[in-house]
Protein backbone atom coordinates (compact mmCIF):
# COMPACT_ATOMS: atom_id res chain seq x y z
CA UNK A 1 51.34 83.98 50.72
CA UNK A 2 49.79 80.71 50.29
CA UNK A 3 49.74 80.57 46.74
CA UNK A 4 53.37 81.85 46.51
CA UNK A 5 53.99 78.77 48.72
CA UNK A 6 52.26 76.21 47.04
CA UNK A 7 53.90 77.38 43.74
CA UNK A 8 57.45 77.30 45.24
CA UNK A 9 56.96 73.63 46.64
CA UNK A 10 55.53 72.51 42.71
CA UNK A 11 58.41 74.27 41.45
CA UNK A 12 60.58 72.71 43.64
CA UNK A 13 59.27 69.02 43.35
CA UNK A 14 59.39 69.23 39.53
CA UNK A 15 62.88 70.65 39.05
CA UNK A 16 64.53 68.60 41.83
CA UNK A 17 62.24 65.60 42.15
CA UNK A 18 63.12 65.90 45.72
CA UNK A 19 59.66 65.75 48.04
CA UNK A 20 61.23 67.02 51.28
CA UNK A 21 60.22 70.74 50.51
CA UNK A 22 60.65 71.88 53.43
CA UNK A 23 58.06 74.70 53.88
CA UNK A 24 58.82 75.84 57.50
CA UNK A 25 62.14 77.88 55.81
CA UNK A 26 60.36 78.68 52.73
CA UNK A 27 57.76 80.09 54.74
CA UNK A 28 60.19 82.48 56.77
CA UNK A 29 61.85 82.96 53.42
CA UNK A 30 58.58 84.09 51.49
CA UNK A 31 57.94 86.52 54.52
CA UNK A 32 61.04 88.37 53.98
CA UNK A 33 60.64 88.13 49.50
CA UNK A 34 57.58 89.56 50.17
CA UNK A 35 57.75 92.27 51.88
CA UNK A 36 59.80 93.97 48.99
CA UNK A 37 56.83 92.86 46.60
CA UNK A 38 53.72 95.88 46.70
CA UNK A 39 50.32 93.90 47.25
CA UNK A 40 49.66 94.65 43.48
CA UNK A 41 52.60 92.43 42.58
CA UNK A 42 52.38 89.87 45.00
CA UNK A 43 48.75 88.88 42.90
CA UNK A 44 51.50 88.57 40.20
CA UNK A 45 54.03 86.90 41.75
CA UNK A 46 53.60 83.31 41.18
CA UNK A 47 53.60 83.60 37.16
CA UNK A 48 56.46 85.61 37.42
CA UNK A 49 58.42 82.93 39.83
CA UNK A 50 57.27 80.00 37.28
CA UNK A 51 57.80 82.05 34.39
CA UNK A 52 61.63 81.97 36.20
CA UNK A 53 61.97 79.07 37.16
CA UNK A 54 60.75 77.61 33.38
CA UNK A 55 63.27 79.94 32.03
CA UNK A 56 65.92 78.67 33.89
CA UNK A 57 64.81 75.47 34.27
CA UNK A 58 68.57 73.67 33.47
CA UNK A 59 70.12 76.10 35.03
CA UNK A 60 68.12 75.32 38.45
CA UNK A 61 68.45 71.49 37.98
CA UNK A 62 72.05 71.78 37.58
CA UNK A 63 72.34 74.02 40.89
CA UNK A 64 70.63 71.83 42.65
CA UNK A 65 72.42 68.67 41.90
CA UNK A 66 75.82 70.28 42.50
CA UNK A 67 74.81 72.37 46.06
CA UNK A 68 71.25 70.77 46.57
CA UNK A 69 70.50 68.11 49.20
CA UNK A 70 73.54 65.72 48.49
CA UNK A 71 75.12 67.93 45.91
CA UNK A 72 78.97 67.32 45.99
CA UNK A 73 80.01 70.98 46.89
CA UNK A 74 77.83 71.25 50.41
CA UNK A 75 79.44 72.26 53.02
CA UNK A 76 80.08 69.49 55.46
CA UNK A 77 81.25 69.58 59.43
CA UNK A 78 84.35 67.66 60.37
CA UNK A 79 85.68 67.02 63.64
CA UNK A 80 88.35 68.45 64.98
């Protein structure tokens, strides 16, 4: 799981240039991912989430920037 990790937070940094991965919530993320990945494919799965995430690479930046971390579309509590 470490190296899943470690791949999501690079992946993360370079498409968002954002460095406040937070890797608590990936890590109870990854637990769940992973347990619908065989042990076979989990040796696999960082090329393939790379191989995604290079693939879809404006796709991703544009996501982020409009729901992301100040995106304009996030959900915001108001007072009432």
């Amino acid at each position: 799981m470490q190296q899943v990790l470690e791949a999501a937070e690079r992946i993360f940094v370079s498409l968002t240039g954002y460095t406040g991965f937070d890797r608590d919530l990936s890590q109870e993320i990854l637990v769940v991912v992973l347990t619908c990945v065989s042990a076979e494919q989990q040796q696999a799965y960082v090329r393939q989430l790379e191989a995604f995430a290079e693939a879809g690479r404006e796709r991703l930046v544009q996501l982020y920037g409009k729901y992301g971390r100040a995106g304009s579309s996030r959900t915001r509590a108001t007072a009432t």
